[in-house]
C-alpha atoms as a PDB file:
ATOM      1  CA  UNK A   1     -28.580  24.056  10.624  1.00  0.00           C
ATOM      2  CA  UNK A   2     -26.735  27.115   8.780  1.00  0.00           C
ATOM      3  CA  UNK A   3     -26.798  26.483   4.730  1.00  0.00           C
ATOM      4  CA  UNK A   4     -22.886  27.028   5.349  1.00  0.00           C
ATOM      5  CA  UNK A   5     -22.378  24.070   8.072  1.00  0.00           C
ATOM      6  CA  UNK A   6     -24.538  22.197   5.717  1.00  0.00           C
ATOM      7  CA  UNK A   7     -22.327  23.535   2.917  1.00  0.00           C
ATOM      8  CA  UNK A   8     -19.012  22.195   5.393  1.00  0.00           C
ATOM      9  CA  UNK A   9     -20.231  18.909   5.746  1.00  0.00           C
ATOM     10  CA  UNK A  10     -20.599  17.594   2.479  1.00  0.00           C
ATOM     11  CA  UNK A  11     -17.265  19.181   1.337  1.00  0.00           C
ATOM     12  CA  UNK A  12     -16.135  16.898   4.217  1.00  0.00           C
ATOM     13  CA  UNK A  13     -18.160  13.874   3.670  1.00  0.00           C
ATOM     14  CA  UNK A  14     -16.998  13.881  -0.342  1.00  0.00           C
ATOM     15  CA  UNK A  15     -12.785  14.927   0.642  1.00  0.00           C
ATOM     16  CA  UNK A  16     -13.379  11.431   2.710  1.00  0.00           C
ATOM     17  CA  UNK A  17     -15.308   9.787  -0.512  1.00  0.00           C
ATOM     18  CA  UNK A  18     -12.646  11.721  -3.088  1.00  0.00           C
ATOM     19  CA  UNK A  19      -9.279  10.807  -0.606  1.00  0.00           C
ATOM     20  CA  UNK A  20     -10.388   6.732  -0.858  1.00  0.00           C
ATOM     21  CA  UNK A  21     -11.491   6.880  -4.512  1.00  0.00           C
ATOM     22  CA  UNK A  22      -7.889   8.532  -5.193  1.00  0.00           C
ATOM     23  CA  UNK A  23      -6.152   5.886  -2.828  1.00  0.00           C
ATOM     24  CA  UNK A  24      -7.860   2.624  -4.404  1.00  0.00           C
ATOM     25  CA  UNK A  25      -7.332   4.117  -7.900  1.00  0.00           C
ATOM     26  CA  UNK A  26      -3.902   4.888  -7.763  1.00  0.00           C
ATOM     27  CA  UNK A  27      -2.465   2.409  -5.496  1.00  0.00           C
ATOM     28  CA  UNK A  28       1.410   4.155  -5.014  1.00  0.00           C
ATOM     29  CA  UNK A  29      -0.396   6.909  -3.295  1.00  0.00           C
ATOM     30  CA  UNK A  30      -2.637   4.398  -1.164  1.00  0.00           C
ATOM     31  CA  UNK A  31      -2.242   5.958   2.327  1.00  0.00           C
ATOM     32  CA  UNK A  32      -4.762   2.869   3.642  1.00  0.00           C
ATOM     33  CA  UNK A  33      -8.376   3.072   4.551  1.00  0.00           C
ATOM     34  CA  UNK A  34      -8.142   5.340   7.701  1.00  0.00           C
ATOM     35  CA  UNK A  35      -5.102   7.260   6.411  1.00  0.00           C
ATOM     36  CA  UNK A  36      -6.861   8.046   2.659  1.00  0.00           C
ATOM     37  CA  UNK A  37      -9.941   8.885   5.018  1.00  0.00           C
ATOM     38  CA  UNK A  38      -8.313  11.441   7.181  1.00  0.00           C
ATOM     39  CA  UNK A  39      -6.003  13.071   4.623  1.00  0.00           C
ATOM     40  CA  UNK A  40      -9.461  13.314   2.384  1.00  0.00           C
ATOM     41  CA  UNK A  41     -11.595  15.023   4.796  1.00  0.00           C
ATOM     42  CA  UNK A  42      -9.015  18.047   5.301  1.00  0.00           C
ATOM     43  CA  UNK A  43      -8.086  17.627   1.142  1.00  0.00           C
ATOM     44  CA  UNK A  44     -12.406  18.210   0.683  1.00  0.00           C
ATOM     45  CA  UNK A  45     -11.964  21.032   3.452  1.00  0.00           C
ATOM     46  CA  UNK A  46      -9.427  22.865   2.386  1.00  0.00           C
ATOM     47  CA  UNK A  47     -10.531  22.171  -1.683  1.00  0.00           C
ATOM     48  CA  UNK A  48     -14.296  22.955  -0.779  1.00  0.00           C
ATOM     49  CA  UNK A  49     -13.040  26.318   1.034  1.00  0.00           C
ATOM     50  CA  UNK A  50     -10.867  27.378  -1.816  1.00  0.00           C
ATOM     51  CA  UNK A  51     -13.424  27.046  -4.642  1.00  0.00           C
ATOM     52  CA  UNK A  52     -16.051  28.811  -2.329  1.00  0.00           C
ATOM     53  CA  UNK A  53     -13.248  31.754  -2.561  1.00  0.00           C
ATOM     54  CA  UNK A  54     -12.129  31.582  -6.254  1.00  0.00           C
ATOM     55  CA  UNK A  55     -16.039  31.282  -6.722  1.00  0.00           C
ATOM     56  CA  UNK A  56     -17.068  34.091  -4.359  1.00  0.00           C
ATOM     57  CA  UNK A  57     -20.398  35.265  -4.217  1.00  0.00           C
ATOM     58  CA  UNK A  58     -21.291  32.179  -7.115  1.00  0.00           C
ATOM     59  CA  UNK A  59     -22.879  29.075  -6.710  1.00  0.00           C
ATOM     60  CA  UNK A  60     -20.171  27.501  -3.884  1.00  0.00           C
ATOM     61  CA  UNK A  61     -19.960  30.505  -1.632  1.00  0.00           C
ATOM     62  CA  UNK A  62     -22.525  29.277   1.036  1.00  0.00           C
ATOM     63  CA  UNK A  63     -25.429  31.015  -0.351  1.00  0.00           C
ATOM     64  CA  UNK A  64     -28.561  28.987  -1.183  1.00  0.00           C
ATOM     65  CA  UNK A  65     -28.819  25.247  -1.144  1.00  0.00           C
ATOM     66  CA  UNK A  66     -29.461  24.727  -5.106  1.00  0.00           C
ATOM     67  CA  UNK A  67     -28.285  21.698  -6.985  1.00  0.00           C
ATOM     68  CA  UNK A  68     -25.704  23.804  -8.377  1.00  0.00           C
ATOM     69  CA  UNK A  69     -24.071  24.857  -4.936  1.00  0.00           C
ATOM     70  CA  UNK A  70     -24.292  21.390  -4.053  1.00  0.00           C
ATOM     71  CA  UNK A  71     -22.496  19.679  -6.797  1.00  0.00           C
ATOM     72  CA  UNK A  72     -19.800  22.567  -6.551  1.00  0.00           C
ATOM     73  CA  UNK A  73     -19.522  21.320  -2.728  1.00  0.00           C
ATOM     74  CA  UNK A  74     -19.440  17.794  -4.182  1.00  0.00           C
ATOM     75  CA  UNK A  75     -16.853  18.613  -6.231  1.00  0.00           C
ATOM     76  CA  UNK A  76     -14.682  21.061  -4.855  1.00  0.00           C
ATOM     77  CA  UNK A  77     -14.635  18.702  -1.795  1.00  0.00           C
ATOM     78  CA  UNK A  78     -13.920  15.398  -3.238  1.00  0.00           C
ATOM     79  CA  UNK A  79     -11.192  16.937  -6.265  1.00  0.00           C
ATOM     80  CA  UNK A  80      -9.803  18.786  -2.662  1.00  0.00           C
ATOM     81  CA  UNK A  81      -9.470  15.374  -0.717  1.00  0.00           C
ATOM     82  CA  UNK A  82      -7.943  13.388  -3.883  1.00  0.00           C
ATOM     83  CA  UNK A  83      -5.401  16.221  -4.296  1.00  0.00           C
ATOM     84  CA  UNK A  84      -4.018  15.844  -1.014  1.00  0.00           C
ATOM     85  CA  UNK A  85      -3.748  12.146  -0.904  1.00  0.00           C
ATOM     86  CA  UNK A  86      -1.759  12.616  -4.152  1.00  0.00           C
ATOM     87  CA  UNK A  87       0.433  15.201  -2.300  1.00  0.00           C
ATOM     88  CA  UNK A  88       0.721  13.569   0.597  1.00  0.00           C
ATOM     89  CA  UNK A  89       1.790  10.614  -1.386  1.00  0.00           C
ATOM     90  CA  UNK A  90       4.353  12.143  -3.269  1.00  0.00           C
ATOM     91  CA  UNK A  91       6.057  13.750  -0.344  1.00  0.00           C
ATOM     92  CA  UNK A  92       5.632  10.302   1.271  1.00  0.00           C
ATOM     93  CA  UNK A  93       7.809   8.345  -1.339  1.00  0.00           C
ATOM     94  CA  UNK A  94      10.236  11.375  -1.909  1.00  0.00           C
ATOM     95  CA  UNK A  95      10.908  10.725   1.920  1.00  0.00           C
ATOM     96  CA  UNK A  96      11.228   7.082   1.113  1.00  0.00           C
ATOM     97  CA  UNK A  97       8.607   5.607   2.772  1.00  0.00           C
ATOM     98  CA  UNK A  98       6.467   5.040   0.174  1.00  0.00           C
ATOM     99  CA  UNK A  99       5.824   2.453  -3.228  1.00  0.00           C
ATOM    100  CA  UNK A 100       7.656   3.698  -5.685  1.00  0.00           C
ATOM    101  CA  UNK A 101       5.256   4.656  -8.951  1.00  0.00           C
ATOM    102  CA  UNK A 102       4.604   2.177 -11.098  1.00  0.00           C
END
């Protein structure tokens, strides 16, 4: 396995971590178990992809497999799947269908 699917997955696996953290934490933007899961794992995709560009050829662009390119994955992924259930939350009760904030 490519150090950049490796590099994929856990940008993945920590948007799904980072999108329920966000949910249970901040319970207006709670999009439910399933829903915080889904929106997290494109939030840690797109977030993980982004700081592997703003990075570029540093620690996060899919070059070696050092604890340092890992914890950017970690990072960029699970900051990139909270984001999005934040978003998505916002847009949600804008549209009314949502909690309004506390």
């Amino acid at each position: 396995m490519s150090s950049g699917t490796l590099n994929l997955i856990i940008q993945l696996v920590a948007g799904a971590v980072g999108g329920n953290v966000a949910g249970n934490a901040m319970k207006q933007f709670d999009l439910g178990t399933f829903g915080n899961s889904i929106a997290g794992i494109v939030g840690g995709g797109i977030g993980g992809q982004l700081l592997s560009m703003a990075l570029g050829s540093g620690a996060a662009a899919g070059g070696g497999m050092d604890v340092g390119s890992i914890v950017a994955q970690i990072a960029g992924g699970g900051v990139g799947g909270g984001a999005l259930i934040v978003i998505i939350g916002l847009i949600r009760q804008m549209m009314g269908g949502g909690t309004a904030a506390a």
